[in-house]
N, C-alpha and C. Protein backbone atom coordinates (compact mmCIF):
# COMPACT_ATOMS: atom_id res chain seq x y z
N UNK A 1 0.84 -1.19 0.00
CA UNK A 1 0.00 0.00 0.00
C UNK A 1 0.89 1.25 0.00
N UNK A 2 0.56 2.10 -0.97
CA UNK A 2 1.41 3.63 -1.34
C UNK A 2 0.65 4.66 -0.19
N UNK A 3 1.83 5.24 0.59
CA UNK A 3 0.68 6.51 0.94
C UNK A 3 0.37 7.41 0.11
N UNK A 4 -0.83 8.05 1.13
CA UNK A 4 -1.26 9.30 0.26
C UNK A 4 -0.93 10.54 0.41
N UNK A 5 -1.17 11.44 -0.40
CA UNK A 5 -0.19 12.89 0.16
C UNK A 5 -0.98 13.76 1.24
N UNK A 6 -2.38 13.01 1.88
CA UNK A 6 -2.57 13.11 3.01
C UNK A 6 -2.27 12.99 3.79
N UNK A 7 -1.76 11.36 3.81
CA UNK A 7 -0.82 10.99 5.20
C UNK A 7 0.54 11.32 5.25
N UNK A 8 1.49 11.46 3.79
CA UNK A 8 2.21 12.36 4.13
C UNK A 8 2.42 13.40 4.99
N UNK A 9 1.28 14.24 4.50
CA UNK A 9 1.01 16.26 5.36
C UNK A 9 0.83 15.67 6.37
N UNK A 10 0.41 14.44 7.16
CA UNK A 10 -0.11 14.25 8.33
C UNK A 10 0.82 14.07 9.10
N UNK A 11 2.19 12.84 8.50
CA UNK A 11 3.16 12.86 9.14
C UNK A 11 4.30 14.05 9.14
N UNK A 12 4.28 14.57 8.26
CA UNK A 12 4.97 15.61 8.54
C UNK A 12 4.51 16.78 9.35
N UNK A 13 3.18 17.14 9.43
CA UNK A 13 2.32 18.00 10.69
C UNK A 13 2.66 17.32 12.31
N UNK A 14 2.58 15.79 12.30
CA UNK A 14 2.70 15.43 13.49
C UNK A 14 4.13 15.42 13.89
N UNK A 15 5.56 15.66 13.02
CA UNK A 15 6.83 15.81 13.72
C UNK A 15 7.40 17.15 13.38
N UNK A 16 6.24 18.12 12.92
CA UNK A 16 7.45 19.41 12.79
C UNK A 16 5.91 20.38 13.07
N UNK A 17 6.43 21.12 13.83
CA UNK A 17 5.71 22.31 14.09
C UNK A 17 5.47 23.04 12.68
N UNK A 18 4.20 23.21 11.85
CA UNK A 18 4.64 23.85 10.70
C UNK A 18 3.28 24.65 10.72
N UNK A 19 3.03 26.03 9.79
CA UNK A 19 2.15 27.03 9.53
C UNK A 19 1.60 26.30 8.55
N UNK A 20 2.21 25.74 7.89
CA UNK A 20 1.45 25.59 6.62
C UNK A 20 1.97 24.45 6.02
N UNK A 21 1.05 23.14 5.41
CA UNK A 21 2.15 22.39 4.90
C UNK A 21 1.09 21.48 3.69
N UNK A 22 1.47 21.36 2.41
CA UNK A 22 0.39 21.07 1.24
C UNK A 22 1.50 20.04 0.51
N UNK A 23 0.62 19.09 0.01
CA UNK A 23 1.62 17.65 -0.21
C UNK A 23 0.61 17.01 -1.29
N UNK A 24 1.32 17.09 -2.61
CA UNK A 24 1.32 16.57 -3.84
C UNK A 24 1.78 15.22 -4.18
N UNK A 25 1.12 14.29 -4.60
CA UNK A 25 1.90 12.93 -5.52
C UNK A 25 0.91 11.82 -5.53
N UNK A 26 2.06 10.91 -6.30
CA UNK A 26 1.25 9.77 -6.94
C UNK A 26 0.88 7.88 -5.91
N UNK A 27 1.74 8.68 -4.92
CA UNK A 27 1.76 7.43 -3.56
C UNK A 27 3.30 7.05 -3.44
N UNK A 28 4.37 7.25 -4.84
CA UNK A 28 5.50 7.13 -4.63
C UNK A 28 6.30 8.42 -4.60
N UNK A 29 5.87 9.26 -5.23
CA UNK A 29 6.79 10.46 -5.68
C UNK A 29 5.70 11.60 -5.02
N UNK A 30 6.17 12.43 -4.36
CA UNK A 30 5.99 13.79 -3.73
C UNK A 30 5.90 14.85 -3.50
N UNK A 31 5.56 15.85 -3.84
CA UNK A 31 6.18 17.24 -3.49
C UNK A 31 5.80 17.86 -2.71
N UNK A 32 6.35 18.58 -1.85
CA UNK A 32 5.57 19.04 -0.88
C UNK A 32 5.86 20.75 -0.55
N UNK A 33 5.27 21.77 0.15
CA UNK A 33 5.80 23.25 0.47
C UNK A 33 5.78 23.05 2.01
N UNK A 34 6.51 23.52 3.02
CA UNK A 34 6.31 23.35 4.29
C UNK A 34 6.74 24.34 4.65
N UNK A 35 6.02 24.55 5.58
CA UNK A 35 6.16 26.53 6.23
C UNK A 35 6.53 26.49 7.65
N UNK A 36 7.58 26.79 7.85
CA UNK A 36 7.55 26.65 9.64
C UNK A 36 8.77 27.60 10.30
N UNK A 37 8.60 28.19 11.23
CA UNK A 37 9.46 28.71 12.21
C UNK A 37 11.04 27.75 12.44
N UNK A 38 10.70 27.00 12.43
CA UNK A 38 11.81 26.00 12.52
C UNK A 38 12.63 26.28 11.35
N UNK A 39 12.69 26.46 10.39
CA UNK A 39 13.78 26.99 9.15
C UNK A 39 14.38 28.35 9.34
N UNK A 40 14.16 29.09 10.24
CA UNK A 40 14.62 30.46 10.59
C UNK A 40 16.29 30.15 10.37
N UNK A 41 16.89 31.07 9.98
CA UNK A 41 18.20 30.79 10.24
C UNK A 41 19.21 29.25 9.26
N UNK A 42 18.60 28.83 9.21
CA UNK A 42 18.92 27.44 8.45
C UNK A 42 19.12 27.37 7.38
N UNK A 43 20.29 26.51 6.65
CA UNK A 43 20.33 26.60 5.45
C UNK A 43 19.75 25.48 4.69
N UNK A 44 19.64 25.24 3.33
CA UNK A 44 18.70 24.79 2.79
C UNK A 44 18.71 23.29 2.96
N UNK A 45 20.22 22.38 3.24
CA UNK A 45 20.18 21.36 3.71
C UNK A 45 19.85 20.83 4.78
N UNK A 46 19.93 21.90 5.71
CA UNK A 46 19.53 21.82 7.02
C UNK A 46 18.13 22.08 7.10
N UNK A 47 17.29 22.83 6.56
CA UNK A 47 15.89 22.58 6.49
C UNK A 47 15.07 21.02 5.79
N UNK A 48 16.27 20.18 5.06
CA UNK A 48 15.69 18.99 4.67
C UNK A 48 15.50 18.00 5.85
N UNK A 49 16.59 18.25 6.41
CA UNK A 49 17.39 17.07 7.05
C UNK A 49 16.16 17.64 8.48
N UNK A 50 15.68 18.57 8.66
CA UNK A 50 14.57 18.57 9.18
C UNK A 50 13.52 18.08 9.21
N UNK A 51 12.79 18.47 8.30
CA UNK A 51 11.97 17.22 7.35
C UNK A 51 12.21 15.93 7.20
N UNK A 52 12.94 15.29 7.21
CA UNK A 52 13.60 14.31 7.23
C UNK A 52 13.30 13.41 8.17
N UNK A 53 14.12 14.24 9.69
CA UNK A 53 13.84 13.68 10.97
C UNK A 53 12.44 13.56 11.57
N UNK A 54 11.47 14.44 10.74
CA UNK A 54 9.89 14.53 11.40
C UNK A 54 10.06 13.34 10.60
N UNK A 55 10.24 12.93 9.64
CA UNK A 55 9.35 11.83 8.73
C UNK A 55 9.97 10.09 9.16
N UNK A 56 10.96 10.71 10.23
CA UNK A 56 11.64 9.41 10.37
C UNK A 56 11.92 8.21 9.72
N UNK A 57 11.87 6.94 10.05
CA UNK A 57 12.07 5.91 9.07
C UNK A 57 10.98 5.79 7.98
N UNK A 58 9.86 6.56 7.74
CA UNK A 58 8.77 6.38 6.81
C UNK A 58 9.49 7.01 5.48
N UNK A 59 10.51 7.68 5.39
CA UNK A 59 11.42 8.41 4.40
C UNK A 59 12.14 6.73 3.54
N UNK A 60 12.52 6.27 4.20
CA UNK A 60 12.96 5.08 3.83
C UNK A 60 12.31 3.74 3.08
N UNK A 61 11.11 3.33 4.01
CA UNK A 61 10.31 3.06 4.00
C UNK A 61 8.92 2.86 3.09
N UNK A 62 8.58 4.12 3.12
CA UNK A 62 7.37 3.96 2.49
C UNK A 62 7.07 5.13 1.40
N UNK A 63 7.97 6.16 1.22
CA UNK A 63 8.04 7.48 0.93
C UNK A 63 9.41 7.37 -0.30
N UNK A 64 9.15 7.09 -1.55
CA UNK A 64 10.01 6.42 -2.24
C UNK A 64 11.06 7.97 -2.58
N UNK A 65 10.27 9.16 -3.42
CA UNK A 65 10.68 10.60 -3.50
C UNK A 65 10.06 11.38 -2.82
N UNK A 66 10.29 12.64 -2.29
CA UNK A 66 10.02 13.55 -1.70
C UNK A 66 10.89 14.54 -1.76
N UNK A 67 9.96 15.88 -2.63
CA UNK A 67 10.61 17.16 -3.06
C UNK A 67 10.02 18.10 -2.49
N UNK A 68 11.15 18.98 -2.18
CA UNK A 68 10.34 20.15 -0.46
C UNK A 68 10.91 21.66 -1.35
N UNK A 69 10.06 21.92 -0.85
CA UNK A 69 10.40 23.53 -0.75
C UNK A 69 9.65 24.21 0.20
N UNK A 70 10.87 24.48 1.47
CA UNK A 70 10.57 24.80 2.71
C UNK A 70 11.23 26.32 3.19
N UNK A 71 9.73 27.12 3.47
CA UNK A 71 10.13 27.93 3.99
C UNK A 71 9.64 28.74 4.94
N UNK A 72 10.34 30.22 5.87
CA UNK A 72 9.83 30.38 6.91
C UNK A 72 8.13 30.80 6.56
N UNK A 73 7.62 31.43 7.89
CA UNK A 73 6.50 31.74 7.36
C UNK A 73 6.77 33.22 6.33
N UNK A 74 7.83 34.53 7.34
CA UNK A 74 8.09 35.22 6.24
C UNK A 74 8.68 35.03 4.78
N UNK A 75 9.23 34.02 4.59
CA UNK A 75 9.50 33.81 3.39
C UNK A 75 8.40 33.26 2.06
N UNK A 76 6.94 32.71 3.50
CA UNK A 76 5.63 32.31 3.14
C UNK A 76 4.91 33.11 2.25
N UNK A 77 4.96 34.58 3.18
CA UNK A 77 3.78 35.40 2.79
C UNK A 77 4.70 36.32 1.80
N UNK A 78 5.93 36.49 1.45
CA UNK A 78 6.38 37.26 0.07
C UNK A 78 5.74 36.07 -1.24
């Protein structure tokens, strides 16, 4: 069974504090925008590897691609 890019947003809502977070794909492949306070300051690998750790072993697992473009909330609302 493929997830959906529901349960994606879901797992990624339940390990990262985020404003905003909208999740695209086909059950293998992904894309997602994620908005959160937590990217303040961070550079762009370091905002994955964020993402990453919310998604824990399901990145491995069950989540074949996943493409982010993550940013703060001010970087949200420009």
């Amino acid at each position: 069974m493929f997830p959906t890019p529901e349960l994606v947003k879901n797992y990624i809502a339940a390990g990262l504090d985020c404003t905003h977070v909208d999740v695209e794909g086909d059950g293998q492949h992904f894309k997602a925008v994620i908005v959160s306070e937590a990217f303040a300051g961070k550079r762009l690998i370091q905002r994955h590897q964020i993402v990453y750790a919310a998604l824990g072993d399901r990145m491995r697992e069950e989540i074949h691609a996943l493409s982010m473009k993550t940013l703060t909330p001010e970087e949200f609302a420009q």
